[in-house]
Protein backbone atom coordinates (compact mmCIF):
# COMPACT_ATOMS: atom_id res chain seq x y z
CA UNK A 1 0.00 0.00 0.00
CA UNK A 2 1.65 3.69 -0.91
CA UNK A 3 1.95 6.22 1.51
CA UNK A 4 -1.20 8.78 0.82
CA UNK A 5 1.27 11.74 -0.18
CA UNK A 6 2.51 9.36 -2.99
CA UNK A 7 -0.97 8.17 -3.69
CA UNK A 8 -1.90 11.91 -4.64
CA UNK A 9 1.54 12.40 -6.39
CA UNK A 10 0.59 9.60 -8.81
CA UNK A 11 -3.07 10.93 -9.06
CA UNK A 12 -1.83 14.41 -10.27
CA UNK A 13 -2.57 15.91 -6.82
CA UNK A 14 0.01 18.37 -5.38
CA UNK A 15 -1.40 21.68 -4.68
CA UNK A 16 -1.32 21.96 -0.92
CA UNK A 17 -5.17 22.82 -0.35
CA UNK A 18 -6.26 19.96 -1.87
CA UNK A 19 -3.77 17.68 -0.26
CA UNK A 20 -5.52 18.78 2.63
CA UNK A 21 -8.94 18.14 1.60
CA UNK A 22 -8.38 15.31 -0.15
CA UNK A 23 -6.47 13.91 3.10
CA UNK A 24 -9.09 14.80 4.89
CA UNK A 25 -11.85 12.63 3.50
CA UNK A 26 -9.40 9.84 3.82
CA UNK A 27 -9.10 10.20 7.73
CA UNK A 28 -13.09 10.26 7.49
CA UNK A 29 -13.41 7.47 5.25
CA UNK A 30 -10.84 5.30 6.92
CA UNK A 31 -13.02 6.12 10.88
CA UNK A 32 -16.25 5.26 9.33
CA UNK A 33 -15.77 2.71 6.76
CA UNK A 34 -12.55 1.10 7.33
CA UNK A 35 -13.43 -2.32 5.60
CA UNK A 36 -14.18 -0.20 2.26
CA UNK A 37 -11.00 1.53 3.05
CA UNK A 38 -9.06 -1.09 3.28
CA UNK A 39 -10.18 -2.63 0.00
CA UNK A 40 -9.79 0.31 -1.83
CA UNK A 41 -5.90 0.85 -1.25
CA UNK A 42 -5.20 -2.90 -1.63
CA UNK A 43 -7.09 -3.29 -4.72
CA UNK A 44 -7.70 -0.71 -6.65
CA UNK A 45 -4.90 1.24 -9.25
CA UNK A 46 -3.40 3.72 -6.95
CA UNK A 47 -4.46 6.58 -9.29
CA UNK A 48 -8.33 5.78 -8.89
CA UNK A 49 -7.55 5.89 -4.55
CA UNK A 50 -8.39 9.56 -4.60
CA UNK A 51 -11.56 9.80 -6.49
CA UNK A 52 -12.87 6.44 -5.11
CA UNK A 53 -12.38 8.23 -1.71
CA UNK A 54 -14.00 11.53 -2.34
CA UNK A 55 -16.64 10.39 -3.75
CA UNK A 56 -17.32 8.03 -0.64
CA UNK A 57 -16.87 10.54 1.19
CA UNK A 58 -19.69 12.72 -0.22
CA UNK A 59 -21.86 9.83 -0.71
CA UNK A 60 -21.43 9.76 3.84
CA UNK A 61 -21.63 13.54 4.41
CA UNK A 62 -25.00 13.76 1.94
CA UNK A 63 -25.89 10.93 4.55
CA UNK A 64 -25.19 12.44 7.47
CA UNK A 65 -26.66 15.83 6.57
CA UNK A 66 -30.18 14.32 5.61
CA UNK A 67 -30.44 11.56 8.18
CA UNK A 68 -31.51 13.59 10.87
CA UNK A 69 -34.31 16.04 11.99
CA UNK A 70 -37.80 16.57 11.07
CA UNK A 71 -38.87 16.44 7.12
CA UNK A 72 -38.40 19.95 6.52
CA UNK A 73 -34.92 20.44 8.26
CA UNK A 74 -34.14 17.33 5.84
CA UNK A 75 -35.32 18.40 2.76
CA UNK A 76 -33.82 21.75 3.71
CA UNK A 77 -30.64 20.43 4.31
CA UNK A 78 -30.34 18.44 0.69
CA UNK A 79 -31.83 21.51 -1.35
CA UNK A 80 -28.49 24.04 0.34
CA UNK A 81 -25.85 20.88 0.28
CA UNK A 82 -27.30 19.74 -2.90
CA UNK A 83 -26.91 23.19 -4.35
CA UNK A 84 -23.04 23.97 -3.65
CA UNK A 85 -22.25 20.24 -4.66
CA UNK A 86 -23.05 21.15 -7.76
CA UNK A 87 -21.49 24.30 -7.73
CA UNK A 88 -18.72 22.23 -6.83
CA UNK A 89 -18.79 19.67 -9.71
CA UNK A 90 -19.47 22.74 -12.17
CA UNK A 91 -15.88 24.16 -11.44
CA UNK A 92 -16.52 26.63 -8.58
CA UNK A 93 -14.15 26.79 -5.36
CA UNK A 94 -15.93 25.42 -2.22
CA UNK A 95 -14.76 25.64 1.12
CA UNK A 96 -15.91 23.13 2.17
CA UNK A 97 -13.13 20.25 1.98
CA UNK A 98 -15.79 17.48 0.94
CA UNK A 99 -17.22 19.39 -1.71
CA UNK A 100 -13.61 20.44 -2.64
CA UNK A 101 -12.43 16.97 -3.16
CA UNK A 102 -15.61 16.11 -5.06
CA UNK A 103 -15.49 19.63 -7.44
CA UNK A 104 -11.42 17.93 -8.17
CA UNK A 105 -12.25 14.49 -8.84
CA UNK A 106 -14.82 15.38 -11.11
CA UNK A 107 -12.55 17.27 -13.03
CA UNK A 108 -10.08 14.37 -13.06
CA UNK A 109 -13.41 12.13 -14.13
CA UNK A 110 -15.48 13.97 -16.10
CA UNK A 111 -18.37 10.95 -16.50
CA UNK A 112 -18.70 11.72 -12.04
CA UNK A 113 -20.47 15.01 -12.34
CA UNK A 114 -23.54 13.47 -13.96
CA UNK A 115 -23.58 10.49 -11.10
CA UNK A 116 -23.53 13.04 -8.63
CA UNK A 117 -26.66 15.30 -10.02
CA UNK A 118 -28.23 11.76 -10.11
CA UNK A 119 -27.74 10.93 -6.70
CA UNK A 120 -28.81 14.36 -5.50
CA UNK A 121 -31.99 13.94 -7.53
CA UNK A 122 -32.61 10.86 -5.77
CA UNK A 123 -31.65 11.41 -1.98
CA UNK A 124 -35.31 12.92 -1.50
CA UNK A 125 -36.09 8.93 -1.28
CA UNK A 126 -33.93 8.85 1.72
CA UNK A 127 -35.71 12.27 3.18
CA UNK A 128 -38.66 11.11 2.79
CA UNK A 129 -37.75 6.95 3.82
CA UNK A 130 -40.22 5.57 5.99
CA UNK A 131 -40.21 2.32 5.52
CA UNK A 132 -41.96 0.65 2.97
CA UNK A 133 -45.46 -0.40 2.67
CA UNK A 134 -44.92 -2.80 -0.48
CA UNK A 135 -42.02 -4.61 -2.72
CA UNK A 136 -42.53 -2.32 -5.38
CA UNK A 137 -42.18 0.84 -2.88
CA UNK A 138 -38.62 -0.83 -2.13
CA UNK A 139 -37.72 -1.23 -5.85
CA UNK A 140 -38.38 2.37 -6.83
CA UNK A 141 -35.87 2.95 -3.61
CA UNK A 142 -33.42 1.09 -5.34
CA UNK A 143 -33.72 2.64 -8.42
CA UNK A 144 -34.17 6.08 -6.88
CA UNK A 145 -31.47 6.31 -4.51
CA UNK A 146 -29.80 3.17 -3.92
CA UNK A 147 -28.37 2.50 -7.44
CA UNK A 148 -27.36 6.76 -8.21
CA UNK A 149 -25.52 6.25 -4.74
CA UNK A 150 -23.41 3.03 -5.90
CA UNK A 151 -22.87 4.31 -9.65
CA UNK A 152 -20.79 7.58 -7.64
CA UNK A 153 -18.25 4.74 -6.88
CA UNK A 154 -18.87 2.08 -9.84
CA UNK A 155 -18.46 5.15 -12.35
CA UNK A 156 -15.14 5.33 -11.53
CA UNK A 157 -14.59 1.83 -12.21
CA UNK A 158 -16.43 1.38 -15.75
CA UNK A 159 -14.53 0.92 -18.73
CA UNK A 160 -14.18 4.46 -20.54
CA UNK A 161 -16.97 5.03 -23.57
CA UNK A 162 -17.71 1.26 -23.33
CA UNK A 163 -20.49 -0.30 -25.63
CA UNK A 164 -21.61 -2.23 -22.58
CA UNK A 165 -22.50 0.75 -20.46
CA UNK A 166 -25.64 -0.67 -20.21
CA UNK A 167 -25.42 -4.28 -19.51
CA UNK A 168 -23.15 -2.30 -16.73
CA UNK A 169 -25.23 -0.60 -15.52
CA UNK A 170 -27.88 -3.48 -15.30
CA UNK A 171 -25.82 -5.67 -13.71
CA UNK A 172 -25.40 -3.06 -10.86
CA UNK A 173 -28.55 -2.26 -10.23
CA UNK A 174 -28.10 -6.35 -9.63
CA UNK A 175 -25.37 -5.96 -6.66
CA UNK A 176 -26.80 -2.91 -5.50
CA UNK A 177 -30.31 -4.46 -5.03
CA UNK A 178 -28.78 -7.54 -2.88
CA UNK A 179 -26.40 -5.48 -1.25
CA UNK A 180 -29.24 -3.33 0.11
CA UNK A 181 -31.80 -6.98 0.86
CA UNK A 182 -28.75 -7.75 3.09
CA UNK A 183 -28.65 -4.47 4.85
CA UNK A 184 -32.36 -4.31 5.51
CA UNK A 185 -32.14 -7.92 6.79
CA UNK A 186 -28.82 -7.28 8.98
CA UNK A 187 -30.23 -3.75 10.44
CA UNK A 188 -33.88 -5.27 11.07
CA UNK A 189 -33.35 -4.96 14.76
CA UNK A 190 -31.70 -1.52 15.07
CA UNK A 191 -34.31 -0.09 12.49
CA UNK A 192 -37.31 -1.88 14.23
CA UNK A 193 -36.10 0.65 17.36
CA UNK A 194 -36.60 3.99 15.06
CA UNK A 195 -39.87 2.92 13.97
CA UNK A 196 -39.83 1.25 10.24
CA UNK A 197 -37.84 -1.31 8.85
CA UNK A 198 -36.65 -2.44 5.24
CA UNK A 199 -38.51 -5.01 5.01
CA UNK A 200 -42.45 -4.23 3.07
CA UNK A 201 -45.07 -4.34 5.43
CA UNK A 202 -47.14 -6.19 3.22
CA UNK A 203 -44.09 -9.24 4.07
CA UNK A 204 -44.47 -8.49 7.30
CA UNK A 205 -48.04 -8.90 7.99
CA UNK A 206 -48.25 -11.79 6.23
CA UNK A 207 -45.61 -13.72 8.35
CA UNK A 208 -47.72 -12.08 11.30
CA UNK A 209 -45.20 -9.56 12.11
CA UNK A 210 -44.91 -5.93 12.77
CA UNK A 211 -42.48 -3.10 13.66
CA UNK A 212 -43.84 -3.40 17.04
CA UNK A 213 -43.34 -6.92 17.83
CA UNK A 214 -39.55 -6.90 16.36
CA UNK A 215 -38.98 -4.53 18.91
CA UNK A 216 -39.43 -6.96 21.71
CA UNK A 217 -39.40 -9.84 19.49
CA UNK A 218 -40.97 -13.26 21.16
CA UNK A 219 -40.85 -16.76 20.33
CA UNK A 220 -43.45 -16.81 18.03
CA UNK A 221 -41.91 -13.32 15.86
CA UNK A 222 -38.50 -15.32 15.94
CA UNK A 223 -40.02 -18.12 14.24
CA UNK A 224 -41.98 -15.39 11.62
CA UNK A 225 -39.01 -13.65 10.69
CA UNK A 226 -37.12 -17.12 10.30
CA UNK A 227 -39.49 -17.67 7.42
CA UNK A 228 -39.14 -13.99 6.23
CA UNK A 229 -35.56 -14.07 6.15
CA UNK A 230 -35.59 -17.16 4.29
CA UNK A 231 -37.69 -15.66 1.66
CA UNK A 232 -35.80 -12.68 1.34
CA UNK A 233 -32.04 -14.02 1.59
CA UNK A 234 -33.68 -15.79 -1.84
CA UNK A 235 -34.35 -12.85 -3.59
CA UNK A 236 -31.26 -11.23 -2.43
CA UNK A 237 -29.34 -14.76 -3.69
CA UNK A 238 -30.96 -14.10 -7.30
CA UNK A 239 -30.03 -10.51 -7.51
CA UNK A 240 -26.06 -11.26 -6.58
CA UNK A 241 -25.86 -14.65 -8.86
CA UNK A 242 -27.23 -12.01 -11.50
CA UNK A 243 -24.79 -9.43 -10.91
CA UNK A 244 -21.70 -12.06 -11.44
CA UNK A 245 -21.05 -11.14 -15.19
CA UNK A 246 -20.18 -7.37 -13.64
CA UNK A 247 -16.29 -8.62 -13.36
CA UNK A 248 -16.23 -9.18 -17.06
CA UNK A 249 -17.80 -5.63 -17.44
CA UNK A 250 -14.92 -3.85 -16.28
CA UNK A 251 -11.12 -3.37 -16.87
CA UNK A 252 -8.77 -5.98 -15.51
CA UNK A 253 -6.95 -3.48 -13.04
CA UNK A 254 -10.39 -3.16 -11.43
CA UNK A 255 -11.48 -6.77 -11.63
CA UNK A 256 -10.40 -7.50 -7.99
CA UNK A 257 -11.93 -5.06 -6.13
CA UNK A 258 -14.91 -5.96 -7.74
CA UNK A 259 -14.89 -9.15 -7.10
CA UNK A 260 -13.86 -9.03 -3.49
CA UNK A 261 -17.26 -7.19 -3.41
CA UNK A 262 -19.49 -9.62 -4.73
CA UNK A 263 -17.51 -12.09 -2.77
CA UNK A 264 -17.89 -10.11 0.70
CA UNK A 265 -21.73 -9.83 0.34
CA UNK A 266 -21.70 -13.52 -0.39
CA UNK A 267 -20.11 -14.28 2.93
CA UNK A 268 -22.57 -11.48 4.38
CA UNK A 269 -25.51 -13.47 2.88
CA UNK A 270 -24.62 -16.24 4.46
CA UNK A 271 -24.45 -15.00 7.66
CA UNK A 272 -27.63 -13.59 7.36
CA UNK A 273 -29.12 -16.70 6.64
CA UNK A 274 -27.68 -18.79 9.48
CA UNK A 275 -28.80 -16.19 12.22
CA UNK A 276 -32.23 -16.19 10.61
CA UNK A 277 -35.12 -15.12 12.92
CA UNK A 278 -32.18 -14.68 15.69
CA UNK A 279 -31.67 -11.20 13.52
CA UNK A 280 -34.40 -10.19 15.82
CA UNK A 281 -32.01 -9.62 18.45
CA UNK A 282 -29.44 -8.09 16.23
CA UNK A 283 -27.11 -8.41 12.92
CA UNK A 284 -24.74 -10.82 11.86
CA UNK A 285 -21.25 -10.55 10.96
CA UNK A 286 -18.98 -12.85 8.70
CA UNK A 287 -16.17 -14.86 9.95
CA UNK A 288 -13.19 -12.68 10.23
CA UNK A 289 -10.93 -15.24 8.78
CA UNK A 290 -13.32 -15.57 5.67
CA UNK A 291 -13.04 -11.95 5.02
CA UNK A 292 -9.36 -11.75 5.50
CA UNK A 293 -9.54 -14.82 2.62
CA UNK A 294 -11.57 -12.64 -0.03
CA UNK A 295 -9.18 -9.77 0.63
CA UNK A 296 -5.91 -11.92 0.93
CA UNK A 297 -6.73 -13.83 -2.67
CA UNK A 298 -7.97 -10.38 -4.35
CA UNK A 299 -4.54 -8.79 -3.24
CA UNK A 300 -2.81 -11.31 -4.57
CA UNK A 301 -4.89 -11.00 -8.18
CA UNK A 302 -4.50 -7.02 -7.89
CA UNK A 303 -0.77 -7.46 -7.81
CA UNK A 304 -0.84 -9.21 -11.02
CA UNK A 305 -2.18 -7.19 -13.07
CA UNK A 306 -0.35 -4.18 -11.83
């Protein structure tokens, strides 16, 4: 792994300001989301480091700044840090370091500024997330917000003016979708204690379950949301055996890191599965060692093609 200074060196990135900024989402990236991190400076082309980790790095501030607060401070909140983003992306100096890092990147990666006015277009689905009251409700999620949110990372990934941007594409929307299944299913617990969960009512009720019960889940809601989770580790199965072909969709030097991706959620799947209705009482986690495999074999394929 190269130090960061020589990681921005190789990236083009000297000027002092933006050494700053840039190191700065990299502290916040590395405290928040060291796993992603991790996988990013082991596996990726040292030149795409930067702009992977800026655009994280807005992708978590956006996040932070709409995740909290009543409906109106939300929406209020996207519309002003919505508005210098794209200031940012459009060329103009921000002061804040975030939106500094982005506004650079984008210049370095043209094809970025149009994944981030998607993803601002769609994070009024996560203002205005309540849970959802049916499967299609969830699917216009993913396609609203989950998928612009990804494609701010996969963008950077994609092979340049490909004639398979859209089987691309597609087969992210793929990952995405059973990356997110597996997040609802591992968070069930924690969400059931703010009051909605990822899972579609309509699901719920007809396993006999409700927000209410998860929250102090008995015998007979451990033994519902066994059957749930089964159901739903299926469809999340489907959607990740789709996405497979994605490796083939992108550059070798970037093969790795996607596949250590598809591979983690995999393992996460998995894990899901096994604690089944126990995710009533809180998430699962992969073996360590297993992870350390995924990363330790994908290393080893990064380093050939470099």
């Amino acid at each position: 792994m190269p130090r960061w200074i020589h990681t921005l060196r190789q990236a083009g990135i000297t000027e002092p300001d933006l050494t700053a900024a840039y190191g700065q989402q990299r502290v916040l990236i590395r405290r928040f989301k060291v796993e992603e991190y991790v996988a990013v400076r082991l596996l990726l082309p040292t030149r795409l480091h930067p702009a992977v980790i800026a655009a994280t790095a807005f992708m978590h501030e956006t996040d932070q700044r709409i995740d909290t607060g009543t409906s109106d401070a939300r929406r209020k909140a996207l519309e002003e840090w919505g508005t210098a983003a794209l200031k940012a992306v459009d060329g103009e100096p921000a002061t804040d370091a975030t939106l500094s890092a982005l506004g650079d990147a984008a210049m370095r990666h043209p094809r970025l500024k149009r994944r981030v006015e998607a993803f601002l277009q769609g994070a009024r689905h996560e203002v205005d997330y309540a849970g959802f009251g049916t499967e299609d409700e969830l699917q216009v999620y993913v396609d609203g917000y989950s998928l612009p949110a990804f494609m701010l990372v996969a963008c950077l990934l994609e092979q340049e003016n490909s004639a398979e941007a859209a089987a691309f594409e597609s087969r992210c929307r793929d990952l995405i979708e059973a990356m997110q299944r597996v997040d609802f299913l591992d968070d069930v617990a924690e969400d059931a204690t703010q009051g909605h969960v990822g899972l579609p009512v309509e699901e719920l009720e007809r396993h006999g379950l409700s927000v209410e019960g998860l929250r102090a889940p008995t015998g007979a809601v451990r033994a519902g949301l066994e059957q749930l989770v089964r159901e739903q580790a299926e469809l999340a199965h489907a959607r990740l055996t789709a996405s497979r072909p994605l490796v083939n969709l992108v550059p070798p030097h970037t093969r790795p890191f996607i596949t250590a991706m598809v591979q983690v959620q995999e393992l996460r799947l998995r894990a899901v599965r096994r604690k089944g209705g126990g995710l009533a009482d809180g998430g699962a986690r992969p073996a360590l060692p297993a992870l350390l495999g995924v990363l330790a074999r994908q290393y080893r394929a990064a380093r050939r093609t470099r």
